[in-house]
N, C-alpha and C. Protein backbone atom coordinates (compact mmCIF):
# COMPACT_ATOMS: atom_id res chain seq x y z
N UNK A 1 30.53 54.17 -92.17
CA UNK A 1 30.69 55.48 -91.59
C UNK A 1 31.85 56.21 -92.26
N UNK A 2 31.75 57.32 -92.27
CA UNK A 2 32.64 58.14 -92.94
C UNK A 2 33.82 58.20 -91.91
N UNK A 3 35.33 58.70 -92.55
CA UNK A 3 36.32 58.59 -91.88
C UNK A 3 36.45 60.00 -90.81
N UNK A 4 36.11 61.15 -90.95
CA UNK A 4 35.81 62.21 -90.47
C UNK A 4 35.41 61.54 -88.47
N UNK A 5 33.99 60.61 -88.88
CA UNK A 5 33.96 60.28 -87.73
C UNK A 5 34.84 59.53 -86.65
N UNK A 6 35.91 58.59 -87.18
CA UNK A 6 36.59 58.42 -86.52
C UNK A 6 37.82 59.16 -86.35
N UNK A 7 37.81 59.52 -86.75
CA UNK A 7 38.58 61.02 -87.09
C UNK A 7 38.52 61.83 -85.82
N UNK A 8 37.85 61.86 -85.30
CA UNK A 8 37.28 62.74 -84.08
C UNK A 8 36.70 62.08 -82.98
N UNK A 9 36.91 60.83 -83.43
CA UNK A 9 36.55 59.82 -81.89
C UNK A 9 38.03 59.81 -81.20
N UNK A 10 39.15 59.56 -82.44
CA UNK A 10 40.41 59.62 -82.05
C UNK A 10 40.85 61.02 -81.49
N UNK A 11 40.78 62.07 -82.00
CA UNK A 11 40.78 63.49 -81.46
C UNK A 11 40.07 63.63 -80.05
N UNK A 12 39.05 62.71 -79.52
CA UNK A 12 38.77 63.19 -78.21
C UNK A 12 39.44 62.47 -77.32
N UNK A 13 39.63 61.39 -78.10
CA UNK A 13 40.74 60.05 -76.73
C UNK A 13 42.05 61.06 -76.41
N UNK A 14 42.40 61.67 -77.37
CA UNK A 14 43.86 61.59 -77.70
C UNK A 14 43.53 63.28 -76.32
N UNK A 15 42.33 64.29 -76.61
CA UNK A 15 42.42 65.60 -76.11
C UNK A 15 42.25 64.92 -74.29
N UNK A 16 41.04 64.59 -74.16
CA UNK A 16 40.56 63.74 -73.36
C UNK A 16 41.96 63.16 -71.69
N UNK A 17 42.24 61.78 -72.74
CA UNK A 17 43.34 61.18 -72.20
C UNK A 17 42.77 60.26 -71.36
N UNK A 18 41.97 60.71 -69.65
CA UNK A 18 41.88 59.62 -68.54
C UNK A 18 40.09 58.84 -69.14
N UNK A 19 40.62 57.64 -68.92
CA UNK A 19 39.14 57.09 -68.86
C UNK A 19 38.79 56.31 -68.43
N UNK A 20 37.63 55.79 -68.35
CA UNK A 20 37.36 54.56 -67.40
C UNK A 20 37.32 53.33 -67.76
N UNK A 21 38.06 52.43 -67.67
CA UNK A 21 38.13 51.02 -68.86
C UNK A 21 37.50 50.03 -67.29
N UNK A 22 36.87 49.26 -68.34
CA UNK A 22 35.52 48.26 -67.79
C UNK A 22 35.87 47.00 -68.74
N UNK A 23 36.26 46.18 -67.68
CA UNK A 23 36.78 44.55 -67.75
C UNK A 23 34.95 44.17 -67.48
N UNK A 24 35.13 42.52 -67.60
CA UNK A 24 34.65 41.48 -67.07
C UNK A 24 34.88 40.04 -66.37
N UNK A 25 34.88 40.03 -65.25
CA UNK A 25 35.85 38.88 -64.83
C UNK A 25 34.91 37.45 -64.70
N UNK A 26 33.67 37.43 -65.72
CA UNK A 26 32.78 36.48 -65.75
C UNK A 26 31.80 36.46 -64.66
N UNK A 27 31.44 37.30 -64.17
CA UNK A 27 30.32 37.37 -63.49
C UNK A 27 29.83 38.67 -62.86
N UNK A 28 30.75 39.78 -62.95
CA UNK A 28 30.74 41.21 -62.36
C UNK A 28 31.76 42.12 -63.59
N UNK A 29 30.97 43.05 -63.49
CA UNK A 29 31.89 44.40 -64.34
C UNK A 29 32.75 45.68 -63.48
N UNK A 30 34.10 45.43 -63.88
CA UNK A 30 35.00 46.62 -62.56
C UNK A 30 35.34 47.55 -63.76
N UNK A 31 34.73 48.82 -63.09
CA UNK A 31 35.87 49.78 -64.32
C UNK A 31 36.53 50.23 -63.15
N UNK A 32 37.85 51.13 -63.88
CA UNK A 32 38.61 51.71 -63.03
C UNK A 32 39.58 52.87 -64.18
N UNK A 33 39.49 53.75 -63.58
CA UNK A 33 39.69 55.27 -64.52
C UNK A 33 41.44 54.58 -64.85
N UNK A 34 42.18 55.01 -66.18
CA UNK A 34 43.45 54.46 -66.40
C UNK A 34 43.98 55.95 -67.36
N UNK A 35 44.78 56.01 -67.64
CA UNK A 35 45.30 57.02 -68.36
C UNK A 35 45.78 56.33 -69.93
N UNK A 36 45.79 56.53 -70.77
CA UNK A 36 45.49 56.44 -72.18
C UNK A 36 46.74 56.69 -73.08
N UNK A 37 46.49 56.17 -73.88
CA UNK A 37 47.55 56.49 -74.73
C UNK A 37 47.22 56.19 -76.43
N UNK A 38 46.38 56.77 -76.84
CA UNK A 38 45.62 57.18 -78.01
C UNK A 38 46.97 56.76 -79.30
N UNK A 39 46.82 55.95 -80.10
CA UNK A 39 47.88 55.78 -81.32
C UNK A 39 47.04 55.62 -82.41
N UNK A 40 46.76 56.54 -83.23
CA UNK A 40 45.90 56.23 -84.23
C UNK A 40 46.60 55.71 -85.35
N UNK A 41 48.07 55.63 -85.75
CA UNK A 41 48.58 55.35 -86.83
C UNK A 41 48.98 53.73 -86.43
N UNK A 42 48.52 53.01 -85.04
CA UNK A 42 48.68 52.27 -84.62
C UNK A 42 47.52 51.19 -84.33
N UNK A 43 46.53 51.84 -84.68
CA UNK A 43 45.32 51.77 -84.88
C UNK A 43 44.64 50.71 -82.94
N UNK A 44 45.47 51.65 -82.23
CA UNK A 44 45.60 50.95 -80.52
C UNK A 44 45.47 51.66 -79.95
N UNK A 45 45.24 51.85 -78.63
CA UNK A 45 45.15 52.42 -77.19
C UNK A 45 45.68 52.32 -76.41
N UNK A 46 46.83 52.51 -76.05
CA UNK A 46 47.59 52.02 -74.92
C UNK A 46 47.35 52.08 -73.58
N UNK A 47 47.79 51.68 -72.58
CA UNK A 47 48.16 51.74 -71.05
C UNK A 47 49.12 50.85 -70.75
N UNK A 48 49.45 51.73 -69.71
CA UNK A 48 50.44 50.84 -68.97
C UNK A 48 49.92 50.83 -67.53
N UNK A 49 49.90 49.60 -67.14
CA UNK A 49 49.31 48.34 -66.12
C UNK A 49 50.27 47.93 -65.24
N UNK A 50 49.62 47.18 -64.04
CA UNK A 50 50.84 46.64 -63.45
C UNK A 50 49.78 45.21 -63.33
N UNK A 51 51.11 44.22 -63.31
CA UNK A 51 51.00 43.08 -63.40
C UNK A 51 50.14 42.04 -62.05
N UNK A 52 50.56 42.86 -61.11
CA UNK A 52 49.75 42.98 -59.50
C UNK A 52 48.11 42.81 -59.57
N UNK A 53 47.65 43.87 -60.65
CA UNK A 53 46.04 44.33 -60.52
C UNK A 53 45.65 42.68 -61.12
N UNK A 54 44.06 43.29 -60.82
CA UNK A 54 43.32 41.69 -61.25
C UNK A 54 43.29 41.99 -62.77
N UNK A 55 43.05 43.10 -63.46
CA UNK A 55 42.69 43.40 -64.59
C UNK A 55 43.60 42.70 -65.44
N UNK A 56 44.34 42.33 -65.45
CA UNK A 56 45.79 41.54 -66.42
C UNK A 56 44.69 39.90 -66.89
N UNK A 57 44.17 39.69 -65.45
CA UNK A 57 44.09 38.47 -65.35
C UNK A 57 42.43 38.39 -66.16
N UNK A 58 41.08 39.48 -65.58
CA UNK A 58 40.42 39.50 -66.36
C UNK A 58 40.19 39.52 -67.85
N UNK A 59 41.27 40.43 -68.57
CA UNK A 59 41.74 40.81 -69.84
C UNK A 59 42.06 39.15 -70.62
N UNK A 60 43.23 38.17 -69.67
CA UNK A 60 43.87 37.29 -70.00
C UNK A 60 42.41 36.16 -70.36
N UNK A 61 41.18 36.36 -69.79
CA UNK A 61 40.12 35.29 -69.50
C UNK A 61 39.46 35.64 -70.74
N UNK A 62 38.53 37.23 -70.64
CA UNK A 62 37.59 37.64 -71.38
C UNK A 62 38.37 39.43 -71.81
N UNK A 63 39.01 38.82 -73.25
CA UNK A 63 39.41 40.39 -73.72
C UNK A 63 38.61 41.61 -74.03
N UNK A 64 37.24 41.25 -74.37
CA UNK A 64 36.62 42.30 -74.38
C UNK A 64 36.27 43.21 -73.27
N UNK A 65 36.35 44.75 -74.16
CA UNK A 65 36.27 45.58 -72.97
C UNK A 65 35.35 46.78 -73.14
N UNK A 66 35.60 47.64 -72.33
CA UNK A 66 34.84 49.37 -72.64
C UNK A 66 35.55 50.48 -71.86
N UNK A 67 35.61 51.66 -72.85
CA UNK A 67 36.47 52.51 -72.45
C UNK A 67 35.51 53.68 -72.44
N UNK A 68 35.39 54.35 -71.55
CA UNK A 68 34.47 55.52 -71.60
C UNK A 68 35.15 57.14 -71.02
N UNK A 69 35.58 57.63 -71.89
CA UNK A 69 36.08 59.48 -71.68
C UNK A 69 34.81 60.16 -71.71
N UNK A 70 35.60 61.06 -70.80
CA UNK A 70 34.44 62.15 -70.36
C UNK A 70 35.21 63.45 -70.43
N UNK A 71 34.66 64.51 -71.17
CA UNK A 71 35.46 65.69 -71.11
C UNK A 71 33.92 66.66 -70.48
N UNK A 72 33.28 66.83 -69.04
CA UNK A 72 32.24 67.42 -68.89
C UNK A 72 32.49 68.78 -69.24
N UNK A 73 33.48 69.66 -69.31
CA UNK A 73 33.55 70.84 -69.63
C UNK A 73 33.14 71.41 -70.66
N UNK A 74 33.56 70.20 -71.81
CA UNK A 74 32.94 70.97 -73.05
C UNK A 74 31.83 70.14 -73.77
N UNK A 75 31.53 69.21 -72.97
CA UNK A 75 29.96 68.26 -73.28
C UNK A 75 30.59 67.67 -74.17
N UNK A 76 31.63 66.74 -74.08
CA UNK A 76 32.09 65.39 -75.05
C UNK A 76 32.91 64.52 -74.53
N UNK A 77 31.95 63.39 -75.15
CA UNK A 77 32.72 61.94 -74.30
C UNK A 77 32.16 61.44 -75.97
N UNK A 78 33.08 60.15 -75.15
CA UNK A 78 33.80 58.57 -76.05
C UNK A 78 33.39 57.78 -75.09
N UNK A 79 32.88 56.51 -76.19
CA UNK A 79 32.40 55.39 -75.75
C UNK A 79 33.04 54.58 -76.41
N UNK A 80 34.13 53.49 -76.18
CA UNK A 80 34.75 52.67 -77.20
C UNK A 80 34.62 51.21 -76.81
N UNK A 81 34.52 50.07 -77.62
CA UNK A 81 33.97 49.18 -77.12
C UNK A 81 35.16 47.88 -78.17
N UNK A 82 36.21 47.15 -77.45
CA UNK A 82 37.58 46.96 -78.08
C UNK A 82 37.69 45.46 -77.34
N UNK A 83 38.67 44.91 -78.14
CA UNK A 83 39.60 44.07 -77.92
C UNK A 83 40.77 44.02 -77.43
N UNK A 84 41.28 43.80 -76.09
CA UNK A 84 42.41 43.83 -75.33
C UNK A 84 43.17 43.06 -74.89
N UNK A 85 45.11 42.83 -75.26
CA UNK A 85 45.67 41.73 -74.61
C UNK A 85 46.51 42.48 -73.59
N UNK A 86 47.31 41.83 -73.11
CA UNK A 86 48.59 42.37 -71.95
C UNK A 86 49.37 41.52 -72.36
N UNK A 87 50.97 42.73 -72.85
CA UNK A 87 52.01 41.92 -72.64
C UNK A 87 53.43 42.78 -71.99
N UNK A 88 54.02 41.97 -72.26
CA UNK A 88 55.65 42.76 -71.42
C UNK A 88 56.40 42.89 -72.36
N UNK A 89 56.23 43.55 -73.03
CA UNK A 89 56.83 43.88 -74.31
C UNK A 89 57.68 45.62 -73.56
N UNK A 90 59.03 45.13 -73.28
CA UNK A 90 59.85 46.17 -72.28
C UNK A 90 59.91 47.57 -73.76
N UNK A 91 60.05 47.33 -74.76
CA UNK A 91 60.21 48.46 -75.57
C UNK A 91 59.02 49.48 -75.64
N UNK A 92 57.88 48.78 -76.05
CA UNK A 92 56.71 49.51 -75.60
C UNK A 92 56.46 50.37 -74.46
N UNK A 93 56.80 49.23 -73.54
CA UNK A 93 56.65 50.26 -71.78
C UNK A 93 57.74 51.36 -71.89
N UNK A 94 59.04 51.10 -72.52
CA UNK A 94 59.68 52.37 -72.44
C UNK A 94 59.34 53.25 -73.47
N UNK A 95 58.90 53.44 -74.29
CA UNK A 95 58.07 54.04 -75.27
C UNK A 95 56.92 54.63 -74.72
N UNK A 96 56.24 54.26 -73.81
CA UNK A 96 55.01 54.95 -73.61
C UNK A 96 55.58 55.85 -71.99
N UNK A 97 56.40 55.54 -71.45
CA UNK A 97 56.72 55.96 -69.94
C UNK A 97 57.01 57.12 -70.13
N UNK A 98 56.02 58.14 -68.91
CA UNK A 98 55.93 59.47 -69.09
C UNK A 98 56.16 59.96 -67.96
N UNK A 99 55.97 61.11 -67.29
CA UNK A 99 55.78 61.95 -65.98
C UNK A 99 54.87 60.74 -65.66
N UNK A 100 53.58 61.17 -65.63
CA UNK A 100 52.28 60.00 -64.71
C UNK A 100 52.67 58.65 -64.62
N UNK A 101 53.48 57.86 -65.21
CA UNK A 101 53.97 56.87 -64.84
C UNK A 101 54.52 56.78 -63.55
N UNK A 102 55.83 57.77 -63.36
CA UNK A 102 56.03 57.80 -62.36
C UNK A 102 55.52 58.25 -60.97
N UNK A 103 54.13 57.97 -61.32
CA UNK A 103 53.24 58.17 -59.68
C UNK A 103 53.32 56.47 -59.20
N UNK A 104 53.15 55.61 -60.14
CA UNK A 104 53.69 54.34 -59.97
C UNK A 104 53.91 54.01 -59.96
N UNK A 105 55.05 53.68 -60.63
CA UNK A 105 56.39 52.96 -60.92
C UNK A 105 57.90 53.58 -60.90
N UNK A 106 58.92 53.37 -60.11
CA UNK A 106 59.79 53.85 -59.94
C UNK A 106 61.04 54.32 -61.78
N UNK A 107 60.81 53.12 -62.54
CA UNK A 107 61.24 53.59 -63.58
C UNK A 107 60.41 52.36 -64.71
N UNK A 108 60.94 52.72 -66.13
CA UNK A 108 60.20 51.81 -67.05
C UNK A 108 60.64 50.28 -66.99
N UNK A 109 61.66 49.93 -65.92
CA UNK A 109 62.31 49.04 -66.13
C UNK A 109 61.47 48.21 -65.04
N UNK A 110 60.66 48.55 -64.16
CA UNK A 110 60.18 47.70 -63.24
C UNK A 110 59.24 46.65 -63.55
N UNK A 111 59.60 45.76 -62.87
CA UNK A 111 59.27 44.48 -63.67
C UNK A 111 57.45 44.04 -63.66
N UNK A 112 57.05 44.80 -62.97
CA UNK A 112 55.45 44.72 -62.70
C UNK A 112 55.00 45.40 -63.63
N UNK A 113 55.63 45.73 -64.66
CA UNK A 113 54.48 46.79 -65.80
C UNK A 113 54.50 46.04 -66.99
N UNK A 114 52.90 46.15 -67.35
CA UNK A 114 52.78 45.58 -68.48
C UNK A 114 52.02 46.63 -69.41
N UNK A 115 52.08 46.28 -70.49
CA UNK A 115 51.11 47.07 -71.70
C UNK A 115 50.16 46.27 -71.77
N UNK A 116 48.88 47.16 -71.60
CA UNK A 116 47.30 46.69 -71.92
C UNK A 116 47.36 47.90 -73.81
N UNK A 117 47.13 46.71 -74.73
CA UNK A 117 46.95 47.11 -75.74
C UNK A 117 45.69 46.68 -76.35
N UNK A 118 44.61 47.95 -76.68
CA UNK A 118 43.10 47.74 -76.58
C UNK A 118 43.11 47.89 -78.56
N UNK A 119 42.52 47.15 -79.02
CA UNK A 119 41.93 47.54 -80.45
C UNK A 119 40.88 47.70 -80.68
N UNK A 120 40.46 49.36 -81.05
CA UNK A 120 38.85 48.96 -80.99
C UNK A 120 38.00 48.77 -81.86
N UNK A 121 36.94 48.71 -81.66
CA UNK A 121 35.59 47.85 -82.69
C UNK A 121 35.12 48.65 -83.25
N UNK A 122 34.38 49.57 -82.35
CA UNK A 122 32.82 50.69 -82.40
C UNK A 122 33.17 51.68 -81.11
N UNK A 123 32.87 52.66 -82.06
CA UNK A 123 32.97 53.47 -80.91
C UNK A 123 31.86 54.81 -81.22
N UNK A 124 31.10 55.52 -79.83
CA UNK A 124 30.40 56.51 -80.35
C UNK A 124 30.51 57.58 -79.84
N UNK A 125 30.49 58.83 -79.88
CA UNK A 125 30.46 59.87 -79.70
C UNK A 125 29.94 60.61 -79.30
N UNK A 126 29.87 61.71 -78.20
CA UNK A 126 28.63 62.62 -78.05
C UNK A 126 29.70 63.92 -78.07
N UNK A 127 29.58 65.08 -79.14
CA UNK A 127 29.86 66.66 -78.90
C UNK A 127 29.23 67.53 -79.28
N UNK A 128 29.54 68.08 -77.65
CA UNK A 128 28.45 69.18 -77.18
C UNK A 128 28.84 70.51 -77.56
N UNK A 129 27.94 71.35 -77.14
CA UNK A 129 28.42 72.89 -77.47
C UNK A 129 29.24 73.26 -76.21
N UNK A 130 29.62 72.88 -74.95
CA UNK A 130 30.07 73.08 -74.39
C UNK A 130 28.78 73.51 -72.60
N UNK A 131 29.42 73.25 -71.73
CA UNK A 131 28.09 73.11 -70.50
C UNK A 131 27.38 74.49 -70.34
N UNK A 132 27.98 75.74 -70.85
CA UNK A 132 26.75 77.09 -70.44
C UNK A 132 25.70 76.96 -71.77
N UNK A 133 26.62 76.92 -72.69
CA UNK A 133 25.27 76.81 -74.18
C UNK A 133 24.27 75.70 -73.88
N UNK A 134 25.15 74.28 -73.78
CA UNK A 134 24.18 73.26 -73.11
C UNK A 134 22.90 74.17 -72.23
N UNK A 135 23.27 74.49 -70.87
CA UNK A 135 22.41 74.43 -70.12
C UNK A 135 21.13 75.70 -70.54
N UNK A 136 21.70 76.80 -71.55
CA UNK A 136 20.67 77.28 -72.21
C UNK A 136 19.60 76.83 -73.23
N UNK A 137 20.49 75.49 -73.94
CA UNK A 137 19.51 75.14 -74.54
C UNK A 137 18.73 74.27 -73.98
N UNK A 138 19.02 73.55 -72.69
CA UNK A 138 18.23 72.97 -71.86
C UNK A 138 17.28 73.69 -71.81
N UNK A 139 17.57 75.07 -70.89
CA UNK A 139 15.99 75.13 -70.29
C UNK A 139 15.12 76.54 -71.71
N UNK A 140 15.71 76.46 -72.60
CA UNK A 140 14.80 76.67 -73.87
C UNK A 140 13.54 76.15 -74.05
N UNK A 141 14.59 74.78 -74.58
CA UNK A 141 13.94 73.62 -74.33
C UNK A 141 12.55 72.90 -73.76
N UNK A 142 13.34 73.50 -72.20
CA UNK A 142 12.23 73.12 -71.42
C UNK A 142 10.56 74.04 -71.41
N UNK A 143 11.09 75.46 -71.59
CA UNK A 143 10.33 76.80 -71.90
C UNK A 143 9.66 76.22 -72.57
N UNK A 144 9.88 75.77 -74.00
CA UNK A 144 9.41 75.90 -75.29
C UNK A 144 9.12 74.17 -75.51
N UNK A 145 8.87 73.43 -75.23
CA UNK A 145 8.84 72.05 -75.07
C UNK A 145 9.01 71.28 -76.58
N UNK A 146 10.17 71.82 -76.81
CA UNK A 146 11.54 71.13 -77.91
C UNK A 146 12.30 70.52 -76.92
N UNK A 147 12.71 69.67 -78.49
CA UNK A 147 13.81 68.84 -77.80
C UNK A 147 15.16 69.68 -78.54
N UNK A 148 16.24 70.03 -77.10
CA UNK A 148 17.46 70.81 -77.47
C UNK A 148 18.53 70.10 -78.02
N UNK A 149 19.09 71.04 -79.23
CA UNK A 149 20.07 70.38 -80.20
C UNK A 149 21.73 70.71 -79.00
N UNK A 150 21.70 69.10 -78.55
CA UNK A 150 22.89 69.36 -78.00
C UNK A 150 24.57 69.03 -78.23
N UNK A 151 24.19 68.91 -80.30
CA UNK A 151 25.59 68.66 -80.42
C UNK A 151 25.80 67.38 -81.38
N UNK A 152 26.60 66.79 -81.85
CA UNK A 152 26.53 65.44 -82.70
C UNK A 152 26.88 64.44 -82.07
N UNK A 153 26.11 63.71 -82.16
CA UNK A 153 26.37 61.90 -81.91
C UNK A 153 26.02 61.18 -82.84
N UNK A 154 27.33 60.27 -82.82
CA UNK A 154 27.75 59.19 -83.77
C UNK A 154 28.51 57.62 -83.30
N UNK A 155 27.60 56.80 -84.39
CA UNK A 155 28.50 55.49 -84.19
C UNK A 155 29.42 55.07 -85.06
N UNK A 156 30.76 55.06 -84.60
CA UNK A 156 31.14 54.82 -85.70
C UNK A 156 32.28 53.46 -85.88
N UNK A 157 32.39 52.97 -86.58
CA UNK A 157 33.27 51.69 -86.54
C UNK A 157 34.43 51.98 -86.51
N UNK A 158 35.38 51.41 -86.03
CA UNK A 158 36.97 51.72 -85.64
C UNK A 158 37.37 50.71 -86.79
């Protein structure tokens, strides 16, 4: 795949930001929406976690994961499909600690936070023209019984 494409898988994590990351704890799949932290020169994904959740422990069993952004406004999401560890690496957590942190954690120093650091594999793409063009070319579409051009999708390797 050309670099362009990841190029712009990273551009939607990074515009994007919240998404839904989907563990496996060997017999059931939990996602749960997390806030992001897009490093492309790092070639990682960050979050910061607390040590409390089960997810530390799923991650610790079976690292593979899935991260899915959704931007419905302008018809583009990310599908990323990665390798993830957790550690307590205190420089990192103070490195990534922002405003939204502190909805949970009193400061970077609290001892329940860990970094979930995701590397990913494959990831694909869907961008749209945005939801009013969308929904015109929907019912074009539907009028005219074409199938509506709603934009590029791509797979592309991380």
């Amino acid at each position: 795949m050309t670099d362009s494409g990841s190029d712009r898988v990273w551009e939607l994590m990074d515009k994007i930001g919240i998404c839904m990351l989907t563990t496996w704890d060997g017999s059931d799949l939990h996602s749960r929406p997390m806030g992001s932290y897009p490093r492309r020169e790092d070639h990682t994904i960050y979050f910061l976690t607390d040590v409390r959740q089960h997810k530390d422990d799923e991650i610790a069993r079976y690292p593979k994961l899935a991260l899915a952004f959704a931007d419905t406004g302008s018809q583009a999401y990310v599908s990323v499909s990665g390798k993830a560890e957790v550690s307590n690496d205190r420089a990192a957590i103070k490195k990534l600690w922002s405003t939204p942190a502190k909805a949970w954690w009193e400061s970077p120093d609290d001892p329940n936070i860990r970094v979930l650091k995701v590397t990913p594999i494959e990831a694909q793409y869907w961008d749209g023209p945005g939801k009013v063009v969308s929904s015109i070319k929907m019912a074009i579409a539907a009028a005219t019984g074409n199938r509506p051009d709603l934009g590029e999708n791509r797979k592309v390797s991380m």
